[in-house]
N, C-alpha and C. Protein backbone atom coordinates (compact mmCIF):
# COMPACT_ATOMS: atom_id res chain seq x y z
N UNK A 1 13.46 44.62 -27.63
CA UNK A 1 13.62 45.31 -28.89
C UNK A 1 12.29 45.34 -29.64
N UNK A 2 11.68 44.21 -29.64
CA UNK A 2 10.38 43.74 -29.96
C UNK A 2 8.98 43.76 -29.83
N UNK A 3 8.34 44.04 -28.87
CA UNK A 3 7.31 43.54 -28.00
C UNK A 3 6.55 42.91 -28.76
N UNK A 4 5.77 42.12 -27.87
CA UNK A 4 4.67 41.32 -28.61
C UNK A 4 3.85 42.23 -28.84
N UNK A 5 3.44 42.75 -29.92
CA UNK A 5 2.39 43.80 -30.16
C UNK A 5 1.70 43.78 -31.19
N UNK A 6 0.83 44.53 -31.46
CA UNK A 6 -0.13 44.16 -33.06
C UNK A 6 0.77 44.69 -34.05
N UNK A 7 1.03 46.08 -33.09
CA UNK A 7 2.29 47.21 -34.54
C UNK A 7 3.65 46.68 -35.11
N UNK A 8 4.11 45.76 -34.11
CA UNK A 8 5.30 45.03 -34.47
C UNK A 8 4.62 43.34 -35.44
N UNK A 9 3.96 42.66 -34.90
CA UNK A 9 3.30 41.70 -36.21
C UNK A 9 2.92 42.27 -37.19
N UNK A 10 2.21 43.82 -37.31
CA UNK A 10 2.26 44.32 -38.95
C UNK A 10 3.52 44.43 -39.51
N UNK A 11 4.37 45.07 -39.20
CA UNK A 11 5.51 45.38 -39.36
C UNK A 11 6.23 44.06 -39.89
N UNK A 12 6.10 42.80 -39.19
CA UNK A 12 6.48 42.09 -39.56
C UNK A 12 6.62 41.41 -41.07
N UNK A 13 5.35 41.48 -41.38
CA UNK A 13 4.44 41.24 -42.14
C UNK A 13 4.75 41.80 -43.46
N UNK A 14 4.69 42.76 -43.25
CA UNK A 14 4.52 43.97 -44.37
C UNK A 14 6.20 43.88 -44.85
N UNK A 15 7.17 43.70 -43.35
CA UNK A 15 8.21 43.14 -43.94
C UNK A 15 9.08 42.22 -45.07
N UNK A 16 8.37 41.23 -44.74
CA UNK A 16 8.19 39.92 -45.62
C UNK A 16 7.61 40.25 -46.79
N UNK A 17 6.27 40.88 -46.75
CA UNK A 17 6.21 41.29 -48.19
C UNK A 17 6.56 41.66 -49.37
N UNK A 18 7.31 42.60 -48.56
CA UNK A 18 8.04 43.91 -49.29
C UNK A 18 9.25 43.43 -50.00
N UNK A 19 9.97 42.12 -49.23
CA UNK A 19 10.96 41.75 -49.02
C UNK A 19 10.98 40.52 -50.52
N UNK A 20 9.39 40.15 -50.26
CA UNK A 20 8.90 38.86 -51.44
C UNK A 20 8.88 39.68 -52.78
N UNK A 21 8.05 40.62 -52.44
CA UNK A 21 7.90 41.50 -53.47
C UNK A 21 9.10 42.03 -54.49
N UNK A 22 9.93 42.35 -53.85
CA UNK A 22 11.51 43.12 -54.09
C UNK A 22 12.22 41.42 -55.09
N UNK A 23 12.00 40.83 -54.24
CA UNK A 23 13.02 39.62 -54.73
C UNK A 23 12.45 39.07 -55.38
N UNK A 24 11.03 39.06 -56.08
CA UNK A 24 10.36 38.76 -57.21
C UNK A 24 10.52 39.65 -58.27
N UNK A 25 10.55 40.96 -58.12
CA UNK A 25 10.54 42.04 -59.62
C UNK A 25 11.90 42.01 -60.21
N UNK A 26 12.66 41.88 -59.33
CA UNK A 26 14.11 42.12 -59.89
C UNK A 26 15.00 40.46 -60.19
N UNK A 27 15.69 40.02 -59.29
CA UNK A 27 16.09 38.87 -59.21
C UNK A 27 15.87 37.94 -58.54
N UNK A 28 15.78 36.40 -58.30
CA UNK A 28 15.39 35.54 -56.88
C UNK A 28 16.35 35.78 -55.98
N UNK A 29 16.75 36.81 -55.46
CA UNK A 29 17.60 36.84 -54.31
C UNK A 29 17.05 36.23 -52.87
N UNK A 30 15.85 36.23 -52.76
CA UNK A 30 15.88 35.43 -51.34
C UNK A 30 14.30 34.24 -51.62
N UNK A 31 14.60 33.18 -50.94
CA UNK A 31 14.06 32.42 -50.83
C UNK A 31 13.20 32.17 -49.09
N UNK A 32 11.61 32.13 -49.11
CA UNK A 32 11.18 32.34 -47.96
C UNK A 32 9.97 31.05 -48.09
N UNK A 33 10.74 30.18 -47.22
CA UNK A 33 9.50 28.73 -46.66
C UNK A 33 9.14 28.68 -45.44
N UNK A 34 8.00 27.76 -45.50
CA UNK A 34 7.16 27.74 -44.46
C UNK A 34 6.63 26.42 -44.32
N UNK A 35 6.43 25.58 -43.17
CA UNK A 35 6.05 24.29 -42.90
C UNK A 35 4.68 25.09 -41.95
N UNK A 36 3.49 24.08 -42.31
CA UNK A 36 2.06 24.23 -41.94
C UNK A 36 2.06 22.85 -41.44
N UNK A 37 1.38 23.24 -40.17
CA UNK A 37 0.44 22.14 -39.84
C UNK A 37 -0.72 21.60 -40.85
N UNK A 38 -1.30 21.08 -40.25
CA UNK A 38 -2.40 20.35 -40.42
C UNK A 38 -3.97 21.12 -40.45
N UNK A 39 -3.72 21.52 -39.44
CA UNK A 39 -4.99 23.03 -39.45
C UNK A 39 -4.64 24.56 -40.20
N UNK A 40 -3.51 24.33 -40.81
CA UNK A 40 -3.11 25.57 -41.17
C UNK A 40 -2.26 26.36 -40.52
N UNK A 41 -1.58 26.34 -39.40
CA UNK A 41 -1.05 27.43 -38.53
C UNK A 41 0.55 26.95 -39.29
N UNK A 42 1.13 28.13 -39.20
CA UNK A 42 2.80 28.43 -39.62
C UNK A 42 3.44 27.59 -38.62
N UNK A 43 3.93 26.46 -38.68
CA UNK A 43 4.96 25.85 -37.48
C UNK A 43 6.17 26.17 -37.33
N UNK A 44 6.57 26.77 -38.92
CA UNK A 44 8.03 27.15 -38.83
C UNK A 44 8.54 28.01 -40.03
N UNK A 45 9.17 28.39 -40.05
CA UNK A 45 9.52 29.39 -41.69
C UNK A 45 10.95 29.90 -41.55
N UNK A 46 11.93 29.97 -42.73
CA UNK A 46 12.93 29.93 -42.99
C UNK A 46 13.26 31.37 -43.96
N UNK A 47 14.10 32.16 -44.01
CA UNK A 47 14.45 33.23 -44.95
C UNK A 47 15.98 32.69 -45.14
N UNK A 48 16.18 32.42 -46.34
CA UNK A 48 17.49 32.39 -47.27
C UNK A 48 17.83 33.37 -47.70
N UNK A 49 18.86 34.00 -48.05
CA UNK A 49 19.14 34.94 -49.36
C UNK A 49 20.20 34.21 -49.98
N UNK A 50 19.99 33.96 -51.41
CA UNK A 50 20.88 33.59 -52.01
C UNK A 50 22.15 34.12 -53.07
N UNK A 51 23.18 33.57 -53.46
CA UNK A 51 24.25 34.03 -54.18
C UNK A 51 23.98 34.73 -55.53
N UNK A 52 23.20 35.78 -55.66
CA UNK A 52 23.14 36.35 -57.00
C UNK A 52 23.56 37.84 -56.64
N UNK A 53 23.99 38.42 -57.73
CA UNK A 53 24.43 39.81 -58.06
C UNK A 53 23.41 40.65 -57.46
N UNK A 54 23.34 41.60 -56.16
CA UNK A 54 22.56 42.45 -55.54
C UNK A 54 21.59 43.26 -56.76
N UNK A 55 20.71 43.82 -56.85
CA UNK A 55 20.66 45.15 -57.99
C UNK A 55 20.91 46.16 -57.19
N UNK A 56 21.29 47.33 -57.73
CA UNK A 56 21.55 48.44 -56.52
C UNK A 56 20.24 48.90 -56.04
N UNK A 57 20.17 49.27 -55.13
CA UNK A 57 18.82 50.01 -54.57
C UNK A 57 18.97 50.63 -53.61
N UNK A 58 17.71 51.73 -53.40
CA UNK A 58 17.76 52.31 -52.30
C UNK A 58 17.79 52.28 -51.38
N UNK A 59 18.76 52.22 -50.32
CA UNK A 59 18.59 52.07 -48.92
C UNK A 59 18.36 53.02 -48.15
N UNK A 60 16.84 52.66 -48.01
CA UNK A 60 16.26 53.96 -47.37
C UNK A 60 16.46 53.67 -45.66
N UNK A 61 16.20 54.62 -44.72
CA UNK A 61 16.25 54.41 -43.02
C UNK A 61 15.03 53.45 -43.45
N UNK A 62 14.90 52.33 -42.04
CA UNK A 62 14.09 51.47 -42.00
C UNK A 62 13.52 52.22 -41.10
N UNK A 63 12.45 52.05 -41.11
CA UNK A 63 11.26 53.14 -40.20
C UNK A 63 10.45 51.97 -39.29
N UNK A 64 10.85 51.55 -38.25
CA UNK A 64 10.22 50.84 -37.11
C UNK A 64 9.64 51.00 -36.15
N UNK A 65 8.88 50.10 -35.82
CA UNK A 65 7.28 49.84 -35.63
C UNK A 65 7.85 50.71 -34.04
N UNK A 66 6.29 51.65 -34.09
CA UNK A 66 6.18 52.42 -32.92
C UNK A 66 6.44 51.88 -31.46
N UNK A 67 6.23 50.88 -31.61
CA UNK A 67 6.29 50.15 -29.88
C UNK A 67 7.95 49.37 -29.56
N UNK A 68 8.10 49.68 -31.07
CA UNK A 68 9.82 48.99 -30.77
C UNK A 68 10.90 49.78 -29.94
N UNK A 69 11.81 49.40 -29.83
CA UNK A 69 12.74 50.31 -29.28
C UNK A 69 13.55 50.57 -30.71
N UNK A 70 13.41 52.03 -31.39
CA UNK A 70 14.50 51.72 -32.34
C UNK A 70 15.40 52.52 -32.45
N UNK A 71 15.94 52.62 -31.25
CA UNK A 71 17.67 52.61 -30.83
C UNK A 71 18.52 51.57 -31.08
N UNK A 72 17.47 50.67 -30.27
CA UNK A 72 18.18 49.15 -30.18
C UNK A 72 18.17 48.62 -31.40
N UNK A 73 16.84 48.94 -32.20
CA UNK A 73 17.09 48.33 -33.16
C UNK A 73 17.95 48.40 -34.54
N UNK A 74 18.07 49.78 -34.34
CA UNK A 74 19.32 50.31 -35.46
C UNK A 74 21.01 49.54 -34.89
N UNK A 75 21.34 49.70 -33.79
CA UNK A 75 22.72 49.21 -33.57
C UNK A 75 22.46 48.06 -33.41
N UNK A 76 21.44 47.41 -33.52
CA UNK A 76 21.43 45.64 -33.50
C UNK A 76 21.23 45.67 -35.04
N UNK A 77 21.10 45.76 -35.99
CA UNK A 77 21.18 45.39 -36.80
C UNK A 77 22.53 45.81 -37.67
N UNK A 78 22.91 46.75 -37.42
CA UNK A 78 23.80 47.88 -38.06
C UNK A 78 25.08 46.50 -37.54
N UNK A 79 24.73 46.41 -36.14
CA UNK A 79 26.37 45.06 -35.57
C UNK A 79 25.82 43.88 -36.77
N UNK A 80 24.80 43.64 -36.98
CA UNK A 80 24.86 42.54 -37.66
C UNK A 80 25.54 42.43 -38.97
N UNK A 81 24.84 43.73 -39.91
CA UNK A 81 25.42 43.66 -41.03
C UNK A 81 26.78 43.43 -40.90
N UNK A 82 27.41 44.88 -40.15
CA UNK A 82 28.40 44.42 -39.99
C UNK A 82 30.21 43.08 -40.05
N UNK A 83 29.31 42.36 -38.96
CA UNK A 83 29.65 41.17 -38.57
C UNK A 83 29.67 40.87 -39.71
N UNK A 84 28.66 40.61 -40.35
CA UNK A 84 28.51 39.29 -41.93
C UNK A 84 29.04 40.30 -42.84
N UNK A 85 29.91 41.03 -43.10
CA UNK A 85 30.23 41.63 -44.42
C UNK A 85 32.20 41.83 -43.30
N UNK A 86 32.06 41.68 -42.55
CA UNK A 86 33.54 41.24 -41.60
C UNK A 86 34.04 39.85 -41.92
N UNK A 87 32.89 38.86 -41.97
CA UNK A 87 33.15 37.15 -41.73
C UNK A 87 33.46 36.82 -43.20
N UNK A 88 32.31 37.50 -44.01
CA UNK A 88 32.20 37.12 -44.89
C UNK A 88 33.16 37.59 -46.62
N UNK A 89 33.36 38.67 -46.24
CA UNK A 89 33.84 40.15 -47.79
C UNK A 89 32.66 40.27 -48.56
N UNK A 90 33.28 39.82 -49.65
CA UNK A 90 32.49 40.17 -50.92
C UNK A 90 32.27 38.68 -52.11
N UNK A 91 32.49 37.98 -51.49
CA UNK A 91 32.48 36.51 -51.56
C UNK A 91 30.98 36.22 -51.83
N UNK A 92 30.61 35.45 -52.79
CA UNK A 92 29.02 34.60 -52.75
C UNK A 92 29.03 33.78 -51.82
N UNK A 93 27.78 33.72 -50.98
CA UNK A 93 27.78 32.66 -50.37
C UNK A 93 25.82 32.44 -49.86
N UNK A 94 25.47 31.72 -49.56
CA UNK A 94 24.07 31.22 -48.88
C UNK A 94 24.21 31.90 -47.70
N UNK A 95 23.07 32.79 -47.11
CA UNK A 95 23.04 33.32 -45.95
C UNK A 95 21.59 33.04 -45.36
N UNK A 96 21.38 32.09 -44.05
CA UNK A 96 20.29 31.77 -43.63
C UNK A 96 20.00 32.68 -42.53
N UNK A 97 19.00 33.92 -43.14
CA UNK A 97 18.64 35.26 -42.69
C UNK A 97 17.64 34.95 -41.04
N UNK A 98 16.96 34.37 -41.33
CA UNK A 98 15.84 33.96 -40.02
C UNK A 98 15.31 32.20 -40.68
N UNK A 99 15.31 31.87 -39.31
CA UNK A 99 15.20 30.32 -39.23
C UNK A 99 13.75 30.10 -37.41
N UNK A 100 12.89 30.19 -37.80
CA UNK A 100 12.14 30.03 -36.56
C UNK A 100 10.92 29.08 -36.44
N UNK A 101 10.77 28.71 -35.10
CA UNK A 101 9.63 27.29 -35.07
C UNK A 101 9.12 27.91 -33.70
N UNK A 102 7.94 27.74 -34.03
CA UNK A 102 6.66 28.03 -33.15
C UNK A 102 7.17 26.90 -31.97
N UNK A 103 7.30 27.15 -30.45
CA UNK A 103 7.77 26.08 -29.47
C UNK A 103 7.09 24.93 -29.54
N UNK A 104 5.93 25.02 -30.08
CA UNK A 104 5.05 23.91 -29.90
C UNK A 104 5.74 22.67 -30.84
N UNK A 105 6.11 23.04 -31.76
CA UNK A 105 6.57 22.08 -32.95
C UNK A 105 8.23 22.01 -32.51
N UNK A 106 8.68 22.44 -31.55
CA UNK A 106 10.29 22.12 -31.50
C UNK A 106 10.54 20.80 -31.42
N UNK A 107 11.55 20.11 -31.51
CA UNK A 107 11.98 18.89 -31.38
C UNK A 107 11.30 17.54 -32.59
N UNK A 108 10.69 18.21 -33.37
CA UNK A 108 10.06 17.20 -34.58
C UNK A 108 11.15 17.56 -35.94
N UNK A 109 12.42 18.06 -36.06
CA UNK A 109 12.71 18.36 -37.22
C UNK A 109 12.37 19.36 -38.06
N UNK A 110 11.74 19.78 -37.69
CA UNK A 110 10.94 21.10 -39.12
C UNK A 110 12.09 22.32 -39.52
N UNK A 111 12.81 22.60 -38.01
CA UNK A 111 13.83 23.35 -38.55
C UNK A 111 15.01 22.71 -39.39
N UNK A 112 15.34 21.89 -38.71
CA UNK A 112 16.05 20.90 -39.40
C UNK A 112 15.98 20.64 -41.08
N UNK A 113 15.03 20.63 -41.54
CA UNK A 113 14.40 20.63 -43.10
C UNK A 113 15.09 21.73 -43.65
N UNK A 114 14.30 22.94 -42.93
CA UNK A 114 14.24 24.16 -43.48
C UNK A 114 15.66 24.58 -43.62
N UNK A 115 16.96 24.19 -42.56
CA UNK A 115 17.95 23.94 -42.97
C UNK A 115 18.64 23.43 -43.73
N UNK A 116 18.39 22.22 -43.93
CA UNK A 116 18.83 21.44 -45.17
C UNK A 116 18.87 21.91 -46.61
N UNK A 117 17.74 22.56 -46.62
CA UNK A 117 17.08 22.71 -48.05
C UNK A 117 18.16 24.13 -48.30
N UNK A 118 18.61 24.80 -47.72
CA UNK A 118 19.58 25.98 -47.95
C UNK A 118 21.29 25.49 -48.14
N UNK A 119 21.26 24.56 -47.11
CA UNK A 119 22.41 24.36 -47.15
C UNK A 119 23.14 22.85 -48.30
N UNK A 120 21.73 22.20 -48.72
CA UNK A 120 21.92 21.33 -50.34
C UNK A 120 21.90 22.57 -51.06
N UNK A 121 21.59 23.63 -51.48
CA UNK A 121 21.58 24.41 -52.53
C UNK A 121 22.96 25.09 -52.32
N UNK A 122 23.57 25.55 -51.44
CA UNK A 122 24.90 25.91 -50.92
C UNK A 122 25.65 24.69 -51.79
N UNK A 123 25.49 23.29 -51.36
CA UNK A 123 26.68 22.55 -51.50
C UNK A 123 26.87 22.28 -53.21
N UNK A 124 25.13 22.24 -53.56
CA UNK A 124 25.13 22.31 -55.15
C UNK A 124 25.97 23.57 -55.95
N UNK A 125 25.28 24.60 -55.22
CA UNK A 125 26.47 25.67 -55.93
C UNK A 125 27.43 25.45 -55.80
N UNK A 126 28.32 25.01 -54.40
CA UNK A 126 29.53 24.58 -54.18
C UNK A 126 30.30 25.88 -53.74
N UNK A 127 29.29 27.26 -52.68
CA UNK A 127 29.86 28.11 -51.99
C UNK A 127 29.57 27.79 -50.44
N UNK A 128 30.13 28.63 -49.97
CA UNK A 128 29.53 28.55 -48.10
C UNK A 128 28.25 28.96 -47.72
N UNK A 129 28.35 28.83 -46.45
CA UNK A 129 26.89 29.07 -45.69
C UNK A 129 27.26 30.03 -44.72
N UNK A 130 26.74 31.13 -44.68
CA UNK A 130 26.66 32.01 -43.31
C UNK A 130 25.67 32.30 -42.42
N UNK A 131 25.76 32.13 -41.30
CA UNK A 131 24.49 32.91 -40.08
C UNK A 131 25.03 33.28 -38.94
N UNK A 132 24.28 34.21 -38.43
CA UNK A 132 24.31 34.07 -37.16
C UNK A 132 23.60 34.04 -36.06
N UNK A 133 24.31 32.28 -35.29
CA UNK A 133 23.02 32.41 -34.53
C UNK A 133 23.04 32.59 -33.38
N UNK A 134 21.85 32.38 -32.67
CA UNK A 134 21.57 32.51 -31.39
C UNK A 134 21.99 31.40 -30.20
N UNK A 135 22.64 32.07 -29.07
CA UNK A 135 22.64 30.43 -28.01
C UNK A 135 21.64 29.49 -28.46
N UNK A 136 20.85 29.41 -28.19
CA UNK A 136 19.56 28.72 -28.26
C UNK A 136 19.95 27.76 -29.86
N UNK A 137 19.93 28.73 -31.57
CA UNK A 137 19.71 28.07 -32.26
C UNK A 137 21.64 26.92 -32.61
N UNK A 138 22.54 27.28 -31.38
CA UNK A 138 23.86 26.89 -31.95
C UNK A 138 24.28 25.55 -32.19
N UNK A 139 23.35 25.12 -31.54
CA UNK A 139 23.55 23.10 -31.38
C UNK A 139 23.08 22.79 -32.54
N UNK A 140 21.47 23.11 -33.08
CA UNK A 140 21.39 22.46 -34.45
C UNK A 140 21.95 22.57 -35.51
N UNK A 141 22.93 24.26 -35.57
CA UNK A 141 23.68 24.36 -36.49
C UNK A 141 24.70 23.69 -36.56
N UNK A 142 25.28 23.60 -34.82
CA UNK A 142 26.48 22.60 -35.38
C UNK A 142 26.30 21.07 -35.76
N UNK A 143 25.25 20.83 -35.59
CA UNK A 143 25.13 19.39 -35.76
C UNK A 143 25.01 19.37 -37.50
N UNK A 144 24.74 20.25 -38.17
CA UNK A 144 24.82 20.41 -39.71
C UNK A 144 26.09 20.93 -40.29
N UNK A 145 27.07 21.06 -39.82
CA UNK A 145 28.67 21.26 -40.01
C UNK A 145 29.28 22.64 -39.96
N UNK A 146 27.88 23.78 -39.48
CA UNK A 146 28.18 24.83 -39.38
C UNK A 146 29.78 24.86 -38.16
N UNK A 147 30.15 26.07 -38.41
CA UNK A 147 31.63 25.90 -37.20
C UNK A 147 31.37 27.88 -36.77
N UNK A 148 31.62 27.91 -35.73
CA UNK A 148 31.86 29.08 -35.06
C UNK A 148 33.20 29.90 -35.56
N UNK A 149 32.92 31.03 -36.33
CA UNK A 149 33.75 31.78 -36.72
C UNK A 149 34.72 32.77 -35.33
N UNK A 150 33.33 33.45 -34.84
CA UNK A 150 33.82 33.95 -33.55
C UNK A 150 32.32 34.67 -33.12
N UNK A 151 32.71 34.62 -31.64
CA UNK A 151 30.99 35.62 -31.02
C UNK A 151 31.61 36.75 -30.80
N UNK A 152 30.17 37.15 -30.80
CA UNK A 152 30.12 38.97 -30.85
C UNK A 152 29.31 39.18 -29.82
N UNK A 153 29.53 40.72 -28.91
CA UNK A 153 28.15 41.20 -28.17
C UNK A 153 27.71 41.86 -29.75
N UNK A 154 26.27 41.65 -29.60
CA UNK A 154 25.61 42.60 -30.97
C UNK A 154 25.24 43.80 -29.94
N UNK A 155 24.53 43.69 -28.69
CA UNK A 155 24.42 45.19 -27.92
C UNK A 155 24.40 44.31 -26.56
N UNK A 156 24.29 45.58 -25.60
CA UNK A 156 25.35 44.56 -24.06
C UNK A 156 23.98 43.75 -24.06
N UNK A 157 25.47 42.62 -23.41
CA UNK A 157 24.51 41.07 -22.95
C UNK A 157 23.90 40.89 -23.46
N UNK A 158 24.35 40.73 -24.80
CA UNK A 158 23.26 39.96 -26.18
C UNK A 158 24.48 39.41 -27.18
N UNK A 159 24.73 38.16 -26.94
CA UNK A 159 25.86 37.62 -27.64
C UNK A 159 25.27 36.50 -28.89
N UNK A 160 25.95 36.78 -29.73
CA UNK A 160 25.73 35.72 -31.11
C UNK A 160 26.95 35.32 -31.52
N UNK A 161 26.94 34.56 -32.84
CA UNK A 161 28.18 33.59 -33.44
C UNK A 161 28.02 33.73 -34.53
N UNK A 162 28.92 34.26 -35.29
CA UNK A 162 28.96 34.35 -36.92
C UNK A 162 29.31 32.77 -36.70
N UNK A 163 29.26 32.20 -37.95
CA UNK A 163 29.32 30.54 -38.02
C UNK A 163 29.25 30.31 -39.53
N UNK A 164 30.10 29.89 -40.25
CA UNK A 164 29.50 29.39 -41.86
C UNK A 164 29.96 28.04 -41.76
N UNK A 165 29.69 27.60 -42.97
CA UNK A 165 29.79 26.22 -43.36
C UNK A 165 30.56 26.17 -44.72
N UNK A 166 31.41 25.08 -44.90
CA UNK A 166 32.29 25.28 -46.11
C UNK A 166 31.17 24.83 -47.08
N UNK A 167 31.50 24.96 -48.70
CA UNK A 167 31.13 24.77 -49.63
C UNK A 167 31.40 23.16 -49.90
N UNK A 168 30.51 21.95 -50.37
CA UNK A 168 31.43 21.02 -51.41
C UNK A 168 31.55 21.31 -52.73
């Protein structure tokens, strides 16, 4: 869907920006951390969106990066929304949007943090937690009390798990 490419890391990029940008002028709707090494390099970074009143806005077509496939990428995301507005309604809740660690740093906790820190603000509000994740990310979630709602193909042979976590 992706390739490793320069046009897709701008894209990325410019993503996040746009995304910081947006959720700074209007309301704190999403929250975006990052754990650094020691030399500076990103080891890991987290996107929240949190429980506040949307503002309305334009939802314009997302216009993706030339080297992508964006076939794939419209019905992979389009299943996603989906899914989380299926699992979820119209309910507030903490939604942990992207959660990722550079391989080098796996197994030290860093995601682990970056989890925490969403899902204490969840329990402080005292709503749920939603994601969905990947084979790969499903063990650390469950080990944080997330529970498997149900899996989905998002497009063939690409399966995920809506999963939330109750509120205290």
């Amino acid at each position: 869907m992706f390739p490793l490419t320069e046009d897709v890391r701008t894209w990325w990029v410019d993503q996040f920006r746009r995304d910081i940008e947006q959720s700074c002028a209007t309301n704190p709707s999403s929250a975006f951390l990052k754990v650094t090494a020691a030399d500076g390099v990103i080891a890991a970074f987290a996107k929240w969106r949190l429980p506040v009143p949307q503002a309305p806005g334009d939802k314009n077509k997302t216009i993706w990066p030339p080297s992508s496939d964006a076939d794939l990428c419209e019905r992979f995301f389009q299943v996603m929304e989906s899914e989380k507005k299926s699992v979820m309604g119209e309910k507030e809740y903490f939604y942990l949007d992207m959660l990722g660690t550079r391989p080098e740093f796996n197994g030290r906790g860093i995601g682990s943090r970056l989890l925490r820190w969403g899902l204490d603000r969840a329990d402080t509000a005292g709503v749920e937690t939603f994601l969905a994740s990947t084979p790969q990310g499903r063990g650390l979630y469950e080990r944080y009390g997330l529970r498997v709602v149900r899996e989905y193909e998002v497009v063939p042979g690409y399966w995920q798990a809506s999963m939330v976590r109750d509120g205290v």
